[in-house]
Protein backbone atom coordinates (compact mmCIF):
# COMPACT_ATOMS: atom_id res chain seq x y z
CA UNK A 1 35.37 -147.69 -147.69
CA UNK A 2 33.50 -144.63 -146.38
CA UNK A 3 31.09 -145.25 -143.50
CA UNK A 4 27.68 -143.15 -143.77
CA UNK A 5 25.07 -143.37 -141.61
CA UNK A 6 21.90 -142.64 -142.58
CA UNK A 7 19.02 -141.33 -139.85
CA UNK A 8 15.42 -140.54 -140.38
CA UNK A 9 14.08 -138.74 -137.44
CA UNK A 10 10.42 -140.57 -138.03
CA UNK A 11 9.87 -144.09 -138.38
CA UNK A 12 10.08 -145.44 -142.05
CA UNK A 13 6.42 -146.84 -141.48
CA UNK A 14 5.03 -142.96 -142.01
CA UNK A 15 5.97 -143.50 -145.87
CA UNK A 16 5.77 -140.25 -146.84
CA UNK A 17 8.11 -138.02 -148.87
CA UNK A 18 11.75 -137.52 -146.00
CA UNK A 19 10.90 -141.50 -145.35
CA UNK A 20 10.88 -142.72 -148.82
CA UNK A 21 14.19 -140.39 -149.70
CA UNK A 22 15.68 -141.88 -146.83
CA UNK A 23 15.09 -145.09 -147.82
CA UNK A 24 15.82 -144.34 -151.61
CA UNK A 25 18.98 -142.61 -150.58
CA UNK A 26 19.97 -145.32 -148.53
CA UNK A 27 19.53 -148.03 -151.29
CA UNK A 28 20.99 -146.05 -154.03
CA UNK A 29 24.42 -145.32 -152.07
CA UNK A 30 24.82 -148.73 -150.76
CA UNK A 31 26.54 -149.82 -153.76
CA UNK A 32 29.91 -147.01 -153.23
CA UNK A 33 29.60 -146.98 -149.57
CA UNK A 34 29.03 -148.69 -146.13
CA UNK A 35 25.31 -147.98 -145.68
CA UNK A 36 23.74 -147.76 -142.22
CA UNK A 37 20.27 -146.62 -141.57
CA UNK A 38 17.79 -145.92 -138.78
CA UNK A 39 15.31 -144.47 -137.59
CA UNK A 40 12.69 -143.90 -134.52
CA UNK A 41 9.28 -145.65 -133.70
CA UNK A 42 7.70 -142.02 -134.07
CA UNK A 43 4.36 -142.46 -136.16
CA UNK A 44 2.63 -139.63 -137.33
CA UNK A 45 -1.09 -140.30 -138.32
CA UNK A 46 -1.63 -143.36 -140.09
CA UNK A 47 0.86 -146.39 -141.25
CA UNK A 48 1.20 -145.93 -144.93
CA UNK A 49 4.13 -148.59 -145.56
CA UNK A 50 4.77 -151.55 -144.21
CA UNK A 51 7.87 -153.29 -142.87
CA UNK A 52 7.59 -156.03 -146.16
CA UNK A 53 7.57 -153.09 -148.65
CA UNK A 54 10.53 -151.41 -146.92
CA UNK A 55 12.60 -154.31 -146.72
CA UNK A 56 11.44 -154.81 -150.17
CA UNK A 57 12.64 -151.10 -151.11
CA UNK A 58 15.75 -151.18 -149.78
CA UNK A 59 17.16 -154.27 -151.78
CA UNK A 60 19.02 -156.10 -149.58
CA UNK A 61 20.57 -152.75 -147.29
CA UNK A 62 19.76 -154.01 -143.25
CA UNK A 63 17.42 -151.41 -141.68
CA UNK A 64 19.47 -150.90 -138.41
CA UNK A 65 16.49 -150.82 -135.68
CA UNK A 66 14.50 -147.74 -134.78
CA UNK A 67 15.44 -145.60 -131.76
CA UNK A 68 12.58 -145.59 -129.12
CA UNK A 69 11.12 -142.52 -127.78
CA UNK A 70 8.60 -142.49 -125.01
CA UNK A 71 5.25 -140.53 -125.94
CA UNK A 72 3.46 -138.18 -123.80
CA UNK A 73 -0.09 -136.79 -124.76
CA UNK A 74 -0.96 -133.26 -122.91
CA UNK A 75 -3.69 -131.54 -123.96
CA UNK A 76 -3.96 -132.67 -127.43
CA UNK A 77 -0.87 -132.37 -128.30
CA UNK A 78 1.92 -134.99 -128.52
CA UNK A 79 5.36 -134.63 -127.02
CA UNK A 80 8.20 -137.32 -127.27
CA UNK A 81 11.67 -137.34 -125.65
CA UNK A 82 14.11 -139.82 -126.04
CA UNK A 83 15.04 -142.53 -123.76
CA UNK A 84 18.42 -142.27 -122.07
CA UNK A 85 20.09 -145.36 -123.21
CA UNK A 86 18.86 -144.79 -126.40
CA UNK A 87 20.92 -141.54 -127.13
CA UNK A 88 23.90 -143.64 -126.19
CA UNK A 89 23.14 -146.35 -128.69
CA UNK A 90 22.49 -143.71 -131.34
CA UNK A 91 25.64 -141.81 -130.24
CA UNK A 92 27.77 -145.67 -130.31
CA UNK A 93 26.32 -145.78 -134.27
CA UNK A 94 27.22 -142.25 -134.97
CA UNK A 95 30.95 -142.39 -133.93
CA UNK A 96 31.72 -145.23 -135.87
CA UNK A 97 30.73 -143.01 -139.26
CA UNK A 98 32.55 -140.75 -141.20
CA UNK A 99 29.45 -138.96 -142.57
CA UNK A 100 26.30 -138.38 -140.61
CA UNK A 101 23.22 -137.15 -142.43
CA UNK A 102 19.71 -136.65 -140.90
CA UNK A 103 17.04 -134.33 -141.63
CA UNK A 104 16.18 -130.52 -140.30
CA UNK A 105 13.16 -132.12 -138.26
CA UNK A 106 12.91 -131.00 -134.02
CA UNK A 107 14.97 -128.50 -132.08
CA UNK A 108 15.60 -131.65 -129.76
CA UNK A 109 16.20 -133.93 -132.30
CA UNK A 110 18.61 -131.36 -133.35
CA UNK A 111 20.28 -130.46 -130.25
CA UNK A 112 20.98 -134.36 -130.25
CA UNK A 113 23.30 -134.10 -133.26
CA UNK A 114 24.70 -131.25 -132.21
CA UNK A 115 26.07 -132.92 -129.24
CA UNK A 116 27.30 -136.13 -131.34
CA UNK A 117 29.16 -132.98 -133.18
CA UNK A 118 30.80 -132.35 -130.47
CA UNK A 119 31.60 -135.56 -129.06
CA UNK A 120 32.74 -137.26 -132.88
CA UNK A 121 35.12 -134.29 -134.05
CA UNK A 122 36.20 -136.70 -136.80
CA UNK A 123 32.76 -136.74 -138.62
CA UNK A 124 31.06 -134.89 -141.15
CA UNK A 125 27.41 -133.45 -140.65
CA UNK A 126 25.20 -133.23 -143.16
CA UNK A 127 21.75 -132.01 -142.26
CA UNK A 128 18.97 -132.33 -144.67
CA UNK A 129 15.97 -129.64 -145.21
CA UNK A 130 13.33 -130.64 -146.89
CA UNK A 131 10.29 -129.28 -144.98
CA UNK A 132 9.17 -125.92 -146.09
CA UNK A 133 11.68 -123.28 -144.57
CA UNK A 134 8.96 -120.95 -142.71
CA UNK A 135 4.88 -120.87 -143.45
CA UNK A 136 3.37 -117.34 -144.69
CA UNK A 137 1.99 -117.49 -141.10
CA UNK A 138 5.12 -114.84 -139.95
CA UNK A 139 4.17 -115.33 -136.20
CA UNK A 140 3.13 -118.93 -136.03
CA UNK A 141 4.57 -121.72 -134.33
CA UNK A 142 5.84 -123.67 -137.13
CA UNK A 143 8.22 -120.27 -138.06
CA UNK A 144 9.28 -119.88 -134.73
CA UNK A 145 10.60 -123.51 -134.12
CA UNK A 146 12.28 -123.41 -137.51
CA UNK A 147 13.99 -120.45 -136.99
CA UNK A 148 15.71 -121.56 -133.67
CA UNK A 149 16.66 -125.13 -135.40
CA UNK A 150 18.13 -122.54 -137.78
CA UNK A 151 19.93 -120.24 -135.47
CA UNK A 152 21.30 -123.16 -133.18
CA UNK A 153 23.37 -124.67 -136.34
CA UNK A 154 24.57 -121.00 -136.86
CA UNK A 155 26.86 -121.67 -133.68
CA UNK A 156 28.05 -124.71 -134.77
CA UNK A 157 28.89 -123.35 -138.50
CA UNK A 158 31.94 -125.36 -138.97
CA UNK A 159 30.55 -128.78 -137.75
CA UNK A 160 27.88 -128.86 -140.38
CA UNK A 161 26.68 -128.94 -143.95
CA UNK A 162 23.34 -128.20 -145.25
CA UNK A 163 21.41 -129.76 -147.58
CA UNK A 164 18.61 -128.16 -149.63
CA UNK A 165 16.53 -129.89 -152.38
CA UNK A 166 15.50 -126.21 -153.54
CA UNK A 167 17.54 -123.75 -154.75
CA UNK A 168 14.95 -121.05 -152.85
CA UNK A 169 16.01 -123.14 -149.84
CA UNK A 170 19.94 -122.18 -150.54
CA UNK A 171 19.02 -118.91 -150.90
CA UNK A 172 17.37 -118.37 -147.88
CA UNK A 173 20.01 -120.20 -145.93
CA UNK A 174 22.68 -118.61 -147.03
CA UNK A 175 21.92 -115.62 -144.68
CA UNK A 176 22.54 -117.68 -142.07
CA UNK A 177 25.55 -119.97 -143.18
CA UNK A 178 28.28 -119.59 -145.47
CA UNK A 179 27.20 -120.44 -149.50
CA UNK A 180 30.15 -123.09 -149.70
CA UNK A 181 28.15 -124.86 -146.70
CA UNK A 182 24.96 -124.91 -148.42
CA UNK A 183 24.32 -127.79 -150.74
CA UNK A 184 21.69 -127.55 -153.18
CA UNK A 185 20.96 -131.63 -155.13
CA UNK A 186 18.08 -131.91 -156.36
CA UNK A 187 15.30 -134.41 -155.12
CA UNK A 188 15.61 -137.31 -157.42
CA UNK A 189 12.52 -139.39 -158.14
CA UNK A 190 13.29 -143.30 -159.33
CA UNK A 191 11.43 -143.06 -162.69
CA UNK A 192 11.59 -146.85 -163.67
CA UNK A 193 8.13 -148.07 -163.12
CA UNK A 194 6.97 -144.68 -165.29
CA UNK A 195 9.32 -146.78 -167.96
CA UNK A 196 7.83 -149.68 -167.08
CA UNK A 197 3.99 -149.04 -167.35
CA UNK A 198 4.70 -146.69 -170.73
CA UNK A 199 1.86 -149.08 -172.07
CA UNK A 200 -0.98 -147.77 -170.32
CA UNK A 201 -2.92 -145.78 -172.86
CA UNK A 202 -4.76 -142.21 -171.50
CA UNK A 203 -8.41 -142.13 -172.40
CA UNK A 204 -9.59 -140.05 -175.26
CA UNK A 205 -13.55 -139.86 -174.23
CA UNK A 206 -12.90 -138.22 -171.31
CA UNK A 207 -10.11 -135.49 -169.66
CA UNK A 208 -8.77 -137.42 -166.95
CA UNK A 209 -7.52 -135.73 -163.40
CA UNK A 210 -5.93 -136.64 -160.39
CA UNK A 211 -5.04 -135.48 -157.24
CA UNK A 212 -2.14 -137.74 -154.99
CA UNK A 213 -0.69 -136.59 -151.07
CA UNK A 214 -2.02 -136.00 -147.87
CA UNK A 215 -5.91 -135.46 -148.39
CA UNK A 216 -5.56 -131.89 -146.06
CA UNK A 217 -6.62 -128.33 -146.48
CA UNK A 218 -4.26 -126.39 -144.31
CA UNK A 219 -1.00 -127.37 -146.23
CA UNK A 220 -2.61 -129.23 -149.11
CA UNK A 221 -5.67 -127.11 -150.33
CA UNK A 222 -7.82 -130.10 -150.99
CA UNK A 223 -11.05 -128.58 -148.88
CA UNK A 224 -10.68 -125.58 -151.67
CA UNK A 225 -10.13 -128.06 -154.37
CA UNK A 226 -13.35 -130.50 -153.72
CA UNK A 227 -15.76 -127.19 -153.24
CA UNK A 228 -14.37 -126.19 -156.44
CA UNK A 229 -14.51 -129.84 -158.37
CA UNK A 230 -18.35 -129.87 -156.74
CA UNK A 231 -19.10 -126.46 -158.40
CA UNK A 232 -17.96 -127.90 -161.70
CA UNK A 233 -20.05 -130.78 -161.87
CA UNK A 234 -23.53 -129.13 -160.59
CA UNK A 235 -22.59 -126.12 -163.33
CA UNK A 236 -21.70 -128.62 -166.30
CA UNK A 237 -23.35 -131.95 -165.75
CA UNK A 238 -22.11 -132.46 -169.37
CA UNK A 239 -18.31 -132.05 -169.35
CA UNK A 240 -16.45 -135.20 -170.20
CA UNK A 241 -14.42 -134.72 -167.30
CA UNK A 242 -13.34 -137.35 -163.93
CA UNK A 243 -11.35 -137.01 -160.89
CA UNK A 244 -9.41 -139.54 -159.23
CA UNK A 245 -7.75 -139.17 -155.39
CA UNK A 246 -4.97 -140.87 -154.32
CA UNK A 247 -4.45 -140.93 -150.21
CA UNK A 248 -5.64 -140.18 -146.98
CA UNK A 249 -5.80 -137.27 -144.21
CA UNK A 250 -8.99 -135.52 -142.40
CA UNK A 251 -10.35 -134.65 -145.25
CA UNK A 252 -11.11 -138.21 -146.28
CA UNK A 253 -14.79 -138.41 -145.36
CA UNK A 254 -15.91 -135.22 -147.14
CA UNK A 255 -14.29 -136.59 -150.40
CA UNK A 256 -16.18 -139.97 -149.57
CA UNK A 257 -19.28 -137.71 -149.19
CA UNK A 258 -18.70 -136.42 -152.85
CA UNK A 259 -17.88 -139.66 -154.29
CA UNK A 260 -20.99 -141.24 -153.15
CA UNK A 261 -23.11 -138.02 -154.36
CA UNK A 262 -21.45 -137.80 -157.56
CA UNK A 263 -19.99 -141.43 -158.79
CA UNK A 264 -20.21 -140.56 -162.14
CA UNK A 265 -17.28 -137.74 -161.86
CA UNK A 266 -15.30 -138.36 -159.04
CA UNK A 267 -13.48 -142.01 -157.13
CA UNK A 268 -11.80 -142.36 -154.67
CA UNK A 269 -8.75 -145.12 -154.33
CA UNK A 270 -7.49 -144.62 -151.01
CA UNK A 271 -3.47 -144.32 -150.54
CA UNK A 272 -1.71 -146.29 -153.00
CA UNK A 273 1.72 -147.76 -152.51
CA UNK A 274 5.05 -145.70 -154.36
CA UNK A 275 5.18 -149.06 -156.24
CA UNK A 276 1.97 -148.75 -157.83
CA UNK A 277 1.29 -145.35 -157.81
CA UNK A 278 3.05 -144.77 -161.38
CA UNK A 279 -0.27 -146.84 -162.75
CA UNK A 280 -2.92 -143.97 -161.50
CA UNK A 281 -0.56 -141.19 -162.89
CA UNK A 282 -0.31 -142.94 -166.20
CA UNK A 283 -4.48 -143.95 -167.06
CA UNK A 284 -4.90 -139.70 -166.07
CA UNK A 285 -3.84 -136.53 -168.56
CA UNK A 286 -3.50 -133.75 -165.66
CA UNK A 287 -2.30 -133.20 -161.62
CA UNK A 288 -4.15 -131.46 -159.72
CA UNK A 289 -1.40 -129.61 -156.87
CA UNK A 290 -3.16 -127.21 -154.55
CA UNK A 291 -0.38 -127.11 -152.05
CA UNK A 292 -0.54 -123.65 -149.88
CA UNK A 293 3.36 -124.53 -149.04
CA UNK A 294 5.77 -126.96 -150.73
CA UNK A 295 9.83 -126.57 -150.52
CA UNK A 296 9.84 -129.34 -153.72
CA UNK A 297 7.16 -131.22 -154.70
CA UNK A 298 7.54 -134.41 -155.27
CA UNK A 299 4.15 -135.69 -157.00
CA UNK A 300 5.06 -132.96 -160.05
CA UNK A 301 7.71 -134.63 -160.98
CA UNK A 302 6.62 -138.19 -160.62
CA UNK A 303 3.27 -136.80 -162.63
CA UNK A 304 5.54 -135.03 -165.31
CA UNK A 305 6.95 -138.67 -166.19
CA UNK A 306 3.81 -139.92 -166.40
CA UNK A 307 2.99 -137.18 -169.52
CA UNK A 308 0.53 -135.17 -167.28
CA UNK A 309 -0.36 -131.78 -167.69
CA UNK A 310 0.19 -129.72 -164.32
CA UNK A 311 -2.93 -127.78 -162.64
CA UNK A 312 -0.88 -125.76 -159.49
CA UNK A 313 -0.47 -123.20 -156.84
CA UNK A 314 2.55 -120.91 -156.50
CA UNK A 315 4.69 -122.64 -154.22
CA UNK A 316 9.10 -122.67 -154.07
CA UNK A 317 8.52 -125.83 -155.16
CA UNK A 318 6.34 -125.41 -158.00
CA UNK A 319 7.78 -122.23 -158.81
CA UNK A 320 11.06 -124.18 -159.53
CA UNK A 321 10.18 -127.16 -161.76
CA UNK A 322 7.45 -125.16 -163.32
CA UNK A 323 7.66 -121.88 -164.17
CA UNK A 324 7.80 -120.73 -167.61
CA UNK A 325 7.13 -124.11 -168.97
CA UNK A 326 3.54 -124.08 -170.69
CA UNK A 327 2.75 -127.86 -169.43
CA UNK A 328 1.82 -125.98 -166.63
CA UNK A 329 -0.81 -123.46 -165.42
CA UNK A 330 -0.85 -121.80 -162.14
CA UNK A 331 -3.52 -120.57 -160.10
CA UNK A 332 -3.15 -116.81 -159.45
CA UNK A 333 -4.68 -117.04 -155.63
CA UNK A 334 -5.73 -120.62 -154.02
CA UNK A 335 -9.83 -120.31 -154.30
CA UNK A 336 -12.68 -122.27 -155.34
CA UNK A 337 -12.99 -119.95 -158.09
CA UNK A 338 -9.73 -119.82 -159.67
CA UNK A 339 -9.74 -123.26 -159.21
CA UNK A 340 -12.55 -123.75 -161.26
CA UNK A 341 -11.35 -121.50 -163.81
CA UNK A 342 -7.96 -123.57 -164.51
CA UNK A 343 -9.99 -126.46 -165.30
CA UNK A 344 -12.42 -124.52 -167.53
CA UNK A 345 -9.12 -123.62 -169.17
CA UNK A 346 -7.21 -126.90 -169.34
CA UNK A 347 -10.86 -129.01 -170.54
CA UNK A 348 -11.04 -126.61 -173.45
CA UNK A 349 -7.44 -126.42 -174.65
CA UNK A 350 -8.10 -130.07 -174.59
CA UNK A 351 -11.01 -130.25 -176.46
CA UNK A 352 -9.95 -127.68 -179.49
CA UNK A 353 -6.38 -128.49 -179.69
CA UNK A 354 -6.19 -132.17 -178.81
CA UNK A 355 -2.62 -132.83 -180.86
CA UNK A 356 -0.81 -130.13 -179.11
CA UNK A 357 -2.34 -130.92 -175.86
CA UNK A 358 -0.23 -134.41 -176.56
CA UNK A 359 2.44 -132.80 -177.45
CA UNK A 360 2.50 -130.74 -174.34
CA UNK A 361 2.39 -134.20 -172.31
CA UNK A 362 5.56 -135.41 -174.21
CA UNK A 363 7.31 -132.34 -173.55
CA UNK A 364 6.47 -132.64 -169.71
CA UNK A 365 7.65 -136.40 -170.01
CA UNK A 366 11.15 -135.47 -171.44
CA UNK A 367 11.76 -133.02 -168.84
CA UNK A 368 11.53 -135.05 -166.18
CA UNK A 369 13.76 -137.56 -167.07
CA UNK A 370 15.92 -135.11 -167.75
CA UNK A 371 16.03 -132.71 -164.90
CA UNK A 372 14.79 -134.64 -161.78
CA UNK A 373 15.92 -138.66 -162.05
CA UNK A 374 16.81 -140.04 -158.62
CA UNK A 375 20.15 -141.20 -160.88
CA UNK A 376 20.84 -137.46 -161.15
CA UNK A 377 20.79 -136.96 -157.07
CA UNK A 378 22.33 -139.78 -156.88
CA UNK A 379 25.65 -138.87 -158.94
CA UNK A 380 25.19 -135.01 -157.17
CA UNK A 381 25.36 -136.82 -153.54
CA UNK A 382 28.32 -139.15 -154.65
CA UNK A 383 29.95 -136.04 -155.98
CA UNK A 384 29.44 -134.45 -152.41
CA UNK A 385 30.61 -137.48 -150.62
CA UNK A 386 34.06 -137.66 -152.75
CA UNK A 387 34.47 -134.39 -152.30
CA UNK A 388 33.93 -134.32 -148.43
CA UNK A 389 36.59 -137.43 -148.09
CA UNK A 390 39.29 -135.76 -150.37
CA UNK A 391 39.40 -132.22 -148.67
């Protein structure tokens, strides 16, 4: 049976969208293949799952330890190198797999597999991107350190595959690698417990919204979103409208301000586990998505299934699943204003045309099971696999 070993360069603890594809990816192959995955005891921010709900997630598949990094603060910012025996234990894991697949993440982190490429000539590696390629920033940091992970897998061509979950992504990295070495699957989301709570009935007093993910403003837009939200309220008192927030980040305290000044419109749940999440999507009839940068977007598909309407930027992401489908409306430029005019939209195509409105929530319910089930990324990954072994 093929060996593939599975490593996520943060710990699983962070819970956020590369940990909980790690860990869904992990799970779903187990069944075809021998499954091995780790990860580090790197932890950005704040612990969002814990080590119950991840056994819990992976059904059964052993989560192989974490490798340890040591952590050094210097001037506010955090650097973390491996430790020496470490690399040798991850190295000891590696050789004994056919396929190795880890994620796009540090330029040491990737210099790490590049050396395991060299060492294990027998194995196949597969690296993942699924952070946003470059930011609209052209000379900031995050661009520069992407561009040398980039360019350092360029000398390696042969040793590696890449996997995007965008078809932008492919694009882009084709200039840099061959197009048979670029994989594009699509991110998968497991859409049982949307199945599963198909009983919760959406409000008809009141058009419900909801924001879920990293409560942020430089990658998520949220400071634009509340000032626009606050506008709303304090310019139509009388709109049967209210806003729900799923998660945490900096950000947190101002929407706590807001709550507590307007508790009529607006609450505020905190972050909410990927098991119960499905339940806040379902009770609410549009997403809110004022991402600045997004390769995917994960909550517009899980939100989709849940027979939401879409509120959203222009992202890759949201340019993919979206465009040209009229459950959606995009926001021309991310501002207060235009934010507050997509709502003034969306409340009064819901308030004249209340049937079609529904039937643009079933539509956005049948395309998500059909275009973006984590069973569909699954078969696309086993298809990958098979095809790896045979050649």
């Amino acid at each position: 049976m093929t060996n593939i070993f599975i490593f996520n360069p943060l710990g699983l603890e962070n819970g956020r969208g590369g940990e909980i594809s790690a860990i869904e990816l992990a799970s779903g192959l187990k069944n075809f293949y021998n499954i091995t995955l780790m990860d580090t005891n790197i932890i950005i921010d704040n612990v969002l799952l814990s080590k119950e709900s991840i056994l819990k997630r992976l059904e059964g598949l052993e989560r192989y330890g974490s490798i340890k990094f040591a952590t050094f603060k210097i001037l506010n910012k955090i650097f973390t190198f491996p430790y020496p025996n470490e690399v040798i234990k991850l190295y000891r894991i590696v050789k004994n797999n056919d396929i190795i697949y880890t994620s796009n993440f540090t330029i040491k982190t990737n210099l790490l597999f590049i050396l395991f490429s060299l060492l294990h000539r027998k194995g196949i590696f597969l690296i993942g991107h699924r952070k946003p390629l470059f930011s609209k920033k052209v000379f900031s940091l995050y661009n520069l350190k992407n561009r040398v992970s980039i360019l350092l897998f360029t000398l390696f061509k042969k040793r590696f595959l890449h996997h995007t979950i965008s078809g932008h992504a492919k694009k882009y990295l084709e200039n840099f690698y061959s197009a048979n070495r670029v994989i594009h699957i699509i991110h998968g989301v497991e859409l049982e417990n949307y199945k599963k709570n198909s009983s919760i009935q959406k409000s008809n007093n009141h058009l419900n919204f909801i924001y879920v993910g990293y409560l942020d403003d430089v990658h998520k837009g949220v400071g634009v979103l509340l000032d626009g939200i606050e506008d709303i309220i304090l310019e139509n008192p009388h709109l049967k409208i209210f806003f729900e927030f799923c998660g945490t980040g900096p950000l947190k305290p101002k929407l706590r301000l807001l709550e507590k000044n307007h508790p009529k419109y607006i609450r505020y749940n905190g972050y909410i586990n990927n098991k119960r999440i499905s339940e806040y999507y379902k009770r609410n009839d549009v997403l809110l998505f004022t991402s600045r940068r997004e390769p995917f977007g994960r909550v517009l598909v899980e939100a989709l299934a849940s027979e939401l309407l879409i509120i959203c930027t222009h992202t890759y992401g949201s340019n993919e699943i979206l465009k040209g489908n009229r459950f959606a409306y995009f926001i021309p430029k991310l501002n207060s204003k235009n934010v507050k005019r997509k709502i003034y939209d969306v409340y009064d195509f819901w308030e004249k045309n209340p049937i079609k409105f529904q039937e643009l929530q079933e539509m956005a319910k049948n395309y998500a099971y059909s275009q973006y089930s984590f069973s569909k990324e699954l078969s696309m990954f086993r298809n990958l696999i098979n095809k790896i072994m045979n050649d």
